[in-house]
PDB file of N, CA and C in Angstrom:
ATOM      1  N   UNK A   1       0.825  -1.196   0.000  1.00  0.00           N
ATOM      2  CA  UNK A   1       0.000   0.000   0.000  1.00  0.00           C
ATOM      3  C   UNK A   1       0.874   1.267   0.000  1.00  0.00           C
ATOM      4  N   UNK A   2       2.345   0.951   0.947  1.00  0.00           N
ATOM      5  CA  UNK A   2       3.021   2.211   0.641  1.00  0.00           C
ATOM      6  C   UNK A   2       3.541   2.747  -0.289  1.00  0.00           C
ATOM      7  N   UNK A   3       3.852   1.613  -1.337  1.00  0.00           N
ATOM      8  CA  UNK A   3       4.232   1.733  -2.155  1.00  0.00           C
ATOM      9  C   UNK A   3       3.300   2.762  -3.817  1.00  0.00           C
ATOM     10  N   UNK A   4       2.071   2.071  -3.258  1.00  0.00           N
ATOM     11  CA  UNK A   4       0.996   2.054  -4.092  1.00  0.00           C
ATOM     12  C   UNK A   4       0.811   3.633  -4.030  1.00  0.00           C
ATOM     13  N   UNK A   5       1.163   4.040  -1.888  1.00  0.00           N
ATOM     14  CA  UNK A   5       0.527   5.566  -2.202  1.00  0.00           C
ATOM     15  C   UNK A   5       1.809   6.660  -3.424  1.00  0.00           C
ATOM     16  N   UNK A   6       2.741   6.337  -2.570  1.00  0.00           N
ATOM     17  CA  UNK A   6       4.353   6.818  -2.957  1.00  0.00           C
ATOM     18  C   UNK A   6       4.249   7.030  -4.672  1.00  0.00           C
ATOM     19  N   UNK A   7       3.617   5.999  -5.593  1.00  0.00           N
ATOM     20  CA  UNK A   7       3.464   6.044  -7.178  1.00  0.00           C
ATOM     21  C   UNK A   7       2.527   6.681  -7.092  1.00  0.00           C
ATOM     22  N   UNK A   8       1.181   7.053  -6.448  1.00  0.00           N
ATOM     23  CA  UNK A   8       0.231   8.016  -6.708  1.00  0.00           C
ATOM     24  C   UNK A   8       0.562   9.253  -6.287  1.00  0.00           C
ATOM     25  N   UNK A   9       1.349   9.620  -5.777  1.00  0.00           N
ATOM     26  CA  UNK A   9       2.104  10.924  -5.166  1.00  0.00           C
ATOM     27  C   UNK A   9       2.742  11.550  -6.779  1.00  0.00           C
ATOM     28  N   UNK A  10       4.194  10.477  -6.999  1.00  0.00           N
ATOM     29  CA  UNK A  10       4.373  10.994  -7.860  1.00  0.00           C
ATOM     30  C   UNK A  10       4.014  11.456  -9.559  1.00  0.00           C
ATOM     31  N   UNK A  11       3.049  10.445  -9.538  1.00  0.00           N
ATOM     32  CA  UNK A  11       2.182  10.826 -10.489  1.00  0.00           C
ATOM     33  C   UNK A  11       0.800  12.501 -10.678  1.00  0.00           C
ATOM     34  N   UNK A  12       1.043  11.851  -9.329  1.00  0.00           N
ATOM     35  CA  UNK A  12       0.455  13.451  -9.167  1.00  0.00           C
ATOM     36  C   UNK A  12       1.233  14.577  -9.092  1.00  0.00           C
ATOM     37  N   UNK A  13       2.502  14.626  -8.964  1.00  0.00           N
ATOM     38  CA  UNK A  13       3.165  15.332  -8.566  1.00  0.00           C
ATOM     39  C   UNK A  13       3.674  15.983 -10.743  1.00  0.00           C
ATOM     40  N   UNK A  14       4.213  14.854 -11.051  1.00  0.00           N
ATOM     41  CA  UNK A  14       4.211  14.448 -12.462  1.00  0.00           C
ATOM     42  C   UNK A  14       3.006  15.110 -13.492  1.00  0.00           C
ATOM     43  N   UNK A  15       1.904  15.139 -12.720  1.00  0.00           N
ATOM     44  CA  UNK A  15       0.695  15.621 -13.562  1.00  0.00           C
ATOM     45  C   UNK A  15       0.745  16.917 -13.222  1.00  0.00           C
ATOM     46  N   UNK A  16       1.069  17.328 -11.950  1.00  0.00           N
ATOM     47  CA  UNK A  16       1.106  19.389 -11.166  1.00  0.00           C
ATOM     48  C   UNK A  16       2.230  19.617 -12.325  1.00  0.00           C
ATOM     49  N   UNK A  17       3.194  18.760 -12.515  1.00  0.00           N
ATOM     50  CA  UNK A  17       4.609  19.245 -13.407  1.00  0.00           C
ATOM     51  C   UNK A  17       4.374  19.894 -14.949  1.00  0.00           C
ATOM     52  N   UNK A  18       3.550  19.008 -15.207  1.00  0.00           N
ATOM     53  CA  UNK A  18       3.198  18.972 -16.716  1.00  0.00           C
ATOM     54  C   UNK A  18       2.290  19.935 -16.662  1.00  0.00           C
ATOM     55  N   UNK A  19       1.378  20.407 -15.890  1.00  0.00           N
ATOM     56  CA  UNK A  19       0.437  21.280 -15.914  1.00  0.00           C
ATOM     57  C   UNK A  19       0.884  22.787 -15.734  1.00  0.00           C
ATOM     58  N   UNK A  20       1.847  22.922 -14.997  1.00  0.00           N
ATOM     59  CA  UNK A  20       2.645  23.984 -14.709  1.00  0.00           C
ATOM     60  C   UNK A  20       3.227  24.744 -16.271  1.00  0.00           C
ATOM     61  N   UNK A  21       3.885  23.448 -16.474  1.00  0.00           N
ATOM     62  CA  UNK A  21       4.818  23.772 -17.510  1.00  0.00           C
ATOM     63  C   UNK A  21       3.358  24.256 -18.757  1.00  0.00           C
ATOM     64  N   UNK A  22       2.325  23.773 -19.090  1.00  0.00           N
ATOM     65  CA  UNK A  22       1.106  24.027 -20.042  1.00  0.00           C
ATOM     66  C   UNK A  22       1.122  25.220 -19.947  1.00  0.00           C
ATOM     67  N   UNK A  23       0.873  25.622 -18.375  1.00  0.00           N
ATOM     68  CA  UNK A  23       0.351  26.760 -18.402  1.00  0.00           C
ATOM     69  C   UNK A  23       1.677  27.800 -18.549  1.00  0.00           C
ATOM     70  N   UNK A  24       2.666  27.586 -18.408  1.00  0.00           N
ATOM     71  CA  UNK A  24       3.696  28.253 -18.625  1.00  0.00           C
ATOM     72  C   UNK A  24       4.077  28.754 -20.305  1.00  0.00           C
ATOM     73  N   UNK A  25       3.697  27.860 -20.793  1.00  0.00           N
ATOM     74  CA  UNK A  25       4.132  27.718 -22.181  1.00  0.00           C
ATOM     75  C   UNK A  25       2.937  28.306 -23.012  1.00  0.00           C
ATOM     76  N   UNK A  26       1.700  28.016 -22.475  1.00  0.00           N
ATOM     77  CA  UNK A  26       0.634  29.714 -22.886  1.00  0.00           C
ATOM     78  C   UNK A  26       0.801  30.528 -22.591  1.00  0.00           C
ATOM     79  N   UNK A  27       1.081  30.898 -21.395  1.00  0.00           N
ATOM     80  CA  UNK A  27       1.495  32.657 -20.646  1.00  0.00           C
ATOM     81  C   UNK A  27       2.589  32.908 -22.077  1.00  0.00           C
ATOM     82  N   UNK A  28       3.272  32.543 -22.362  1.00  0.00           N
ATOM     83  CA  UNK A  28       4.398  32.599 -23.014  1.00  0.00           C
ATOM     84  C   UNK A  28       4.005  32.992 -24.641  1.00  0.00           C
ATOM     85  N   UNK A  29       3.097  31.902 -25.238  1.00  0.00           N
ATOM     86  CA  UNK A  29       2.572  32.553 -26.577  1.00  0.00           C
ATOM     87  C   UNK A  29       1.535  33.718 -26.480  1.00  0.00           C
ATOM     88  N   UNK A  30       0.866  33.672 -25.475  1.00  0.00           N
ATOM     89  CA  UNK A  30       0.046  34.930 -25.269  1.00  0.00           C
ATOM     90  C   UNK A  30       0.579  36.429 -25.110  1.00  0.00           C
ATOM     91  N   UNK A  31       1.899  36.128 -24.555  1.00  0.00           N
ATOM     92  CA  UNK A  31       2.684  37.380 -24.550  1.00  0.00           C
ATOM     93  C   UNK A  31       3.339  37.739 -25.861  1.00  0.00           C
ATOM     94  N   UNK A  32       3.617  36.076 -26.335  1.00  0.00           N
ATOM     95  CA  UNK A  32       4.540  36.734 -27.698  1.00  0.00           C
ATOM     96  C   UNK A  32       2.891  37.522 -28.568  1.00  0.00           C
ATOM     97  N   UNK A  33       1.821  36.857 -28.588  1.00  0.00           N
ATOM     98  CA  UNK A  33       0.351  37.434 -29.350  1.00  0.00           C
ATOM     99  C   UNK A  33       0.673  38.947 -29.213  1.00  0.00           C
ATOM    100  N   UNK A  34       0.628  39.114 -28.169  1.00  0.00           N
ATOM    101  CA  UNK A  34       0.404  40.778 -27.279  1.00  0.00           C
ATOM    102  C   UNK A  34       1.713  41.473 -27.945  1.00  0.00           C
ATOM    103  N   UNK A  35       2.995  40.890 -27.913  1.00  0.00           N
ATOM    104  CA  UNK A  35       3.638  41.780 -28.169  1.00  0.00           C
ATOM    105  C   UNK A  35       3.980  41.711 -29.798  1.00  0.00           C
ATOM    106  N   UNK A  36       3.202  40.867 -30.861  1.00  0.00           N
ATOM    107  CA  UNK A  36       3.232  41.087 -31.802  1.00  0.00           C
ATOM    108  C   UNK A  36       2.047  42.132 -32.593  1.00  0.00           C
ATOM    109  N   UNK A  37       0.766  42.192 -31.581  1.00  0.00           N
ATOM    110  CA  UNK A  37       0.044  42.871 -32.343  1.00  0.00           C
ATOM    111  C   UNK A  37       0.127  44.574 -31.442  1.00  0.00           C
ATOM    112  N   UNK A  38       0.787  44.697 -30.314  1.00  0.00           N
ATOM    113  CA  UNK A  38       1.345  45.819 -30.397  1.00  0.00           C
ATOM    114  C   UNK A  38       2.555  46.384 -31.294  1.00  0.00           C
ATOM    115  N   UNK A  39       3.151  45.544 -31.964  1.00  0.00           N
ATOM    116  CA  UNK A  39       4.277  45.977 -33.016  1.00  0.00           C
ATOM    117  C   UNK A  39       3.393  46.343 -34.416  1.00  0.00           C
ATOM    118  N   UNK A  40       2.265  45.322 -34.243  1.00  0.00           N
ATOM    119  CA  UNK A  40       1.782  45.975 -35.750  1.00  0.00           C
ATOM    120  C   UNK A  40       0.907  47.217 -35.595  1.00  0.00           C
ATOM    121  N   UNK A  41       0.327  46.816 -34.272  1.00  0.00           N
ATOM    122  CA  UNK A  41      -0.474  48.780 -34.237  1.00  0.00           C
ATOM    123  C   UNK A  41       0.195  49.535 -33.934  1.00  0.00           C
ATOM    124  N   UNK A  42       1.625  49.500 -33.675  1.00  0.00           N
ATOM    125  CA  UNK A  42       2.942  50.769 -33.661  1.00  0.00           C
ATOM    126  C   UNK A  42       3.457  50.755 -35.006  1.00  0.00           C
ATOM    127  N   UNK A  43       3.169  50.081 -36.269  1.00  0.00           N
ATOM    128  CA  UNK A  43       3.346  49.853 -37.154  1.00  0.00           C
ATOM    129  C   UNK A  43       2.561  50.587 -38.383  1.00  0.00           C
ATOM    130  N   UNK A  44       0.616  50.302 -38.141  1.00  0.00           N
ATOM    131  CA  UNK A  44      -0.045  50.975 -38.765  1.00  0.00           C
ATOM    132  C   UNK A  44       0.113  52.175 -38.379  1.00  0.00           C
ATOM    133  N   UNK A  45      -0.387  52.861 -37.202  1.00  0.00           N
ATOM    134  CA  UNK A  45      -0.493  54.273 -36.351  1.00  0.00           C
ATOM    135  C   UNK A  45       0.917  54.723 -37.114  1.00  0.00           C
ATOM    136  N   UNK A  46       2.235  54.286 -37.582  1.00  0.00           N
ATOM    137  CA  UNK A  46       3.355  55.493 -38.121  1.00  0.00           C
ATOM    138  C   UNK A  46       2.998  55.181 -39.409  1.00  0.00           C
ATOM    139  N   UNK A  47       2.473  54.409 -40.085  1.00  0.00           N
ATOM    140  CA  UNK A  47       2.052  54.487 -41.699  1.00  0.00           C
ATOM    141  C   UNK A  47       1.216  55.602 -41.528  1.00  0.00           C
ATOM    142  N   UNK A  48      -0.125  55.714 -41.063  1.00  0.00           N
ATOM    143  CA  UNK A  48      -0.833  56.426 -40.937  1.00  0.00           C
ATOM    144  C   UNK A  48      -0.177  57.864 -40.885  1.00  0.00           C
ATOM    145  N   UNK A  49       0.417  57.777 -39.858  1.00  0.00           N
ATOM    146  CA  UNK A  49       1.072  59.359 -39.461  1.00  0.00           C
ATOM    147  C   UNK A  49       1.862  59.690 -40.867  1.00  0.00           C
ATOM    148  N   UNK A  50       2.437  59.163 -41.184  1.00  0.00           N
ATOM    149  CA  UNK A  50       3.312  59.424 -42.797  1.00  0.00           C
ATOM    150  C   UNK A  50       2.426  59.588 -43.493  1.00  0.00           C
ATOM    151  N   UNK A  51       1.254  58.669 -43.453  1.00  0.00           N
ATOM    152  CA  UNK A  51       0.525  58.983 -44.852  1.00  0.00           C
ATOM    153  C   UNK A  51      -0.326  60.703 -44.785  1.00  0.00           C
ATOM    154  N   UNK A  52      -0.628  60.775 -43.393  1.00  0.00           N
ATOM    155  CA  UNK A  52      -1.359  61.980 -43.015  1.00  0.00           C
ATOM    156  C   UNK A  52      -0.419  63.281 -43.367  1.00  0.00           C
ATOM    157  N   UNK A  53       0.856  62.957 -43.119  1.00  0.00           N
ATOM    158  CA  UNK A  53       2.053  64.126 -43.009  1.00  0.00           C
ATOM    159  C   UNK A  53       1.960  64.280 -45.122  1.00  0.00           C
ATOM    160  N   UNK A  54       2.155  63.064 -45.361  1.00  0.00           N
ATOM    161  CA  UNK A  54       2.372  63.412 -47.293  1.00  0.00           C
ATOM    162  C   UNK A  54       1.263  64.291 -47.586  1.00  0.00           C
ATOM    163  N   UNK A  55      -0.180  63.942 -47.045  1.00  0.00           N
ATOM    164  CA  UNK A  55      -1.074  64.747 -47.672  1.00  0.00           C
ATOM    165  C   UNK A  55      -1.118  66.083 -46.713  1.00  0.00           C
ATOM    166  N   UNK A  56      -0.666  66.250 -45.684  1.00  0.00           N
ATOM    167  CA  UNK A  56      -0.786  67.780 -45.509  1.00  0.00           C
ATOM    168  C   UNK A  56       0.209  68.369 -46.694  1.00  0.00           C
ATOM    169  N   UNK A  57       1.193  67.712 -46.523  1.00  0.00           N
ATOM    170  CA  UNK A  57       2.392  68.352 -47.994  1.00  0.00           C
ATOM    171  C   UNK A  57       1.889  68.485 -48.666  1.00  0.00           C
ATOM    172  N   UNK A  58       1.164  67.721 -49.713  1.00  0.00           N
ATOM    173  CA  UNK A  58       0.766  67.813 -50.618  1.00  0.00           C
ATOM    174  C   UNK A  58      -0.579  69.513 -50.998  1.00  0.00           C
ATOM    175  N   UNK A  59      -1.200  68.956 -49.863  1.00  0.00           N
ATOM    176  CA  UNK A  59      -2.431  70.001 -49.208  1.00  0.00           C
ATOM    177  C   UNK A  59      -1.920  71.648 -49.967  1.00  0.00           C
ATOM    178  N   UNK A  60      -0.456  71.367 -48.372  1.00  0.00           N
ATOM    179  CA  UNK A  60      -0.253  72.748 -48.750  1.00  0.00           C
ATOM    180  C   UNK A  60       0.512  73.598 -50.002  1.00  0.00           C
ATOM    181  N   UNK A  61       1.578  72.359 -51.014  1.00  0.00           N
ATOM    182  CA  UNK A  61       1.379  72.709 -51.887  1.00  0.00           C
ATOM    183  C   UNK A  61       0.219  73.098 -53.080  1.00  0.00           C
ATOM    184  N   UNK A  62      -0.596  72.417 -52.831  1.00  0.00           N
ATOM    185  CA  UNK A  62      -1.607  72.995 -54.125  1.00  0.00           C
ATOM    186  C   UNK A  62      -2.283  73.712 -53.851  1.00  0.00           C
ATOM    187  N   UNK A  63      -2.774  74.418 -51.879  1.00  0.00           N
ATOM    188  CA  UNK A  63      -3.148  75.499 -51.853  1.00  0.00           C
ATOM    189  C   UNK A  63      -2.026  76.811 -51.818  1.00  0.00           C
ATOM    190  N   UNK A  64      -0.409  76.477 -51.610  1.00  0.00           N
ATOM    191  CA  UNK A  64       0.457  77.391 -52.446  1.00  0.00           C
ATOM    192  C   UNK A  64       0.217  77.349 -54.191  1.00  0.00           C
ATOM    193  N   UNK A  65       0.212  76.807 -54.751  1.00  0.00           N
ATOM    194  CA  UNK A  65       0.254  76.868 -56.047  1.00  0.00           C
ATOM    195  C   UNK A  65      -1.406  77.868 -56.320  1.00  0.00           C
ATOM    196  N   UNK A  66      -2.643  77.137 -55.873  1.00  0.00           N
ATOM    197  CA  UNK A  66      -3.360  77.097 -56.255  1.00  0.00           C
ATOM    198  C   UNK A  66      -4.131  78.994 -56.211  1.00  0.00           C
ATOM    199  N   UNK A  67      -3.044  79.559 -54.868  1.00  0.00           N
ATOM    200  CA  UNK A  67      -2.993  81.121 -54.519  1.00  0.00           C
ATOM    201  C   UNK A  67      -2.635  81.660 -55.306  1.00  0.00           C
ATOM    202  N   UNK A  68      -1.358  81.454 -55.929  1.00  0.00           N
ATOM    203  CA  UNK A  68      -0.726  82.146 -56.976  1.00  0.00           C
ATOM    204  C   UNK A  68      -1.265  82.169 -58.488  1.00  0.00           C
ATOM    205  N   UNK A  69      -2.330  80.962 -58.724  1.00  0.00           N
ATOM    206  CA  UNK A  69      -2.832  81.255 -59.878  1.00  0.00           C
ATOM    207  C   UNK A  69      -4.559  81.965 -59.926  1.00  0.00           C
ATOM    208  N   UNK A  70      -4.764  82.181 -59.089  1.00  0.00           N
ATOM    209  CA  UNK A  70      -6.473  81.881 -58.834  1.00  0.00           C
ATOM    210  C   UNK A  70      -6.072  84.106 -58.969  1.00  0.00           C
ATOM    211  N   UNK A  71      -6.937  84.369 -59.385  1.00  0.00           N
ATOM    212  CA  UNK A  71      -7.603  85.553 -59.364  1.00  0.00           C
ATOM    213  C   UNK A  71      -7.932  86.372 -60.543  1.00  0.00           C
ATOM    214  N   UNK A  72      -8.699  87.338 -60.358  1.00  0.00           N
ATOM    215  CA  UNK A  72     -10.284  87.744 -61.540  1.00  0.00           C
ATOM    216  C   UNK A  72      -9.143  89.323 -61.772  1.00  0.00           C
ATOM    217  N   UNK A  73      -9.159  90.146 -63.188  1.00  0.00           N
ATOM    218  CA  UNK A  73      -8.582  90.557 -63.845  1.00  0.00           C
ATOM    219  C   UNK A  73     -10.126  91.275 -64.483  1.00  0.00           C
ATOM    220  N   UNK A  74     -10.384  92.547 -63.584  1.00  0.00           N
ATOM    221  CA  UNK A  74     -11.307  93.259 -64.812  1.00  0.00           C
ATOM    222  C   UNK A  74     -11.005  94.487 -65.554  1.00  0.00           C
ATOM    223  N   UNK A  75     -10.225  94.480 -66.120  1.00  0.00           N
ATOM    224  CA  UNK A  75      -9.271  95.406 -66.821  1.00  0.00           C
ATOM    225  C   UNK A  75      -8.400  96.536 -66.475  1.00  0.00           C
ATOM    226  N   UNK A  76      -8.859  97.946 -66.508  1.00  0.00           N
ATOM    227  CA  UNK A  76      -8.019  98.878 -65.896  1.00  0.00           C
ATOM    228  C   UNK A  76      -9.045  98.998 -64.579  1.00  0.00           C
ATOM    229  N   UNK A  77     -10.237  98.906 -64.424  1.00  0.00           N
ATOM    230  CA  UNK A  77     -10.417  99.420 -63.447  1.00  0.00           C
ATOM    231  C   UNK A  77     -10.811  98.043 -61.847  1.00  0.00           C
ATOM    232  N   UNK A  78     -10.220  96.813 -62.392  1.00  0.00           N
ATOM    233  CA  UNK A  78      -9.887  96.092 -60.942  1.00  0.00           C
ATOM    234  C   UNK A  78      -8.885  97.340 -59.756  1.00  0.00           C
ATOM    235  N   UNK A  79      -9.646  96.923 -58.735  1.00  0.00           N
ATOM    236  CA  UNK A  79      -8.874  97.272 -57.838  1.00  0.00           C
ATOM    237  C   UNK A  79      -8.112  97.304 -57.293  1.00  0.00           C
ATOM    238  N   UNK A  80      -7.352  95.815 -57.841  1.00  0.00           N
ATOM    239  CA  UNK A  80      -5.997  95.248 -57.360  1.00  0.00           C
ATOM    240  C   UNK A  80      -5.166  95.458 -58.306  1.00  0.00           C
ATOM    241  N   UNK A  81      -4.528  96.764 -57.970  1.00  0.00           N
ATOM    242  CA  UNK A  81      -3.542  97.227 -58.724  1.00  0.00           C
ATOM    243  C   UNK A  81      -1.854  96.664 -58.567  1.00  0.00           C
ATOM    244  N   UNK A  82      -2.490  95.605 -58.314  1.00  0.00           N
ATOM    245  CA  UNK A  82      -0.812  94.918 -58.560  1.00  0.00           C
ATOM    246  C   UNK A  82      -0.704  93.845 -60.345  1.00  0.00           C
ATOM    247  N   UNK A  83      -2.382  93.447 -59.997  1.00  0.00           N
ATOM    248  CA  UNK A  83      -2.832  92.613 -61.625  1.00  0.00           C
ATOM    249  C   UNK A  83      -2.442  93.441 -62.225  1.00  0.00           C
ATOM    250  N   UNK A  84      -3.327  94.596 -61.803  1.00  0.00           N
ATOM    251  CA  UNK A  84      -3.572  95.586 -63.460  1.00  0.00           C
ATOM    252  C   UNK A  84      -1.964  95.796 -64.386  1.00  0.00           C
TER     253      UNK A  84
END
């Protein structure tokens, strides 16, 4: 019987082992999960920011360009005597 308990000990002990280690070895991919999809939303969020930064550039070139060409010309007597 002592014997009998002594192999149910370590089997149990054997089964806490293996269970430990399970749960060890999920904590473990769950973190790598976490710290891969925080790399990709630190990833999109600076695409984004670049893509947002090109089109302000862009923005403010064609409302520079778009100043310098835009205005009405009514002959001698416009008021904006820099056209005339």
């Amino acid at each position: 019987q002592e014997a009998a308990r002594q192999q149910a000990a370590q089997q149990e002990a054997a089964r806490q082992e293996a269970a430990r280690l399970a749960q060890l070895q999920a904590d473990q991919q769950r973190d790598l999960a976490q710290r891969q999809r925080a790399k990709q939303k630190a990833q999109r969020v600076e695409r984004l920011r670049a893509t947002g930064a090109q089109l302000n550039q862009e923005a403010a070139r064609r409302d520079a360009a778009g100043a310098l060409r835009r205005g009405w010309l009514f002959g001698r007597a416009d008021p904006n005597a820099d056209m005339v």
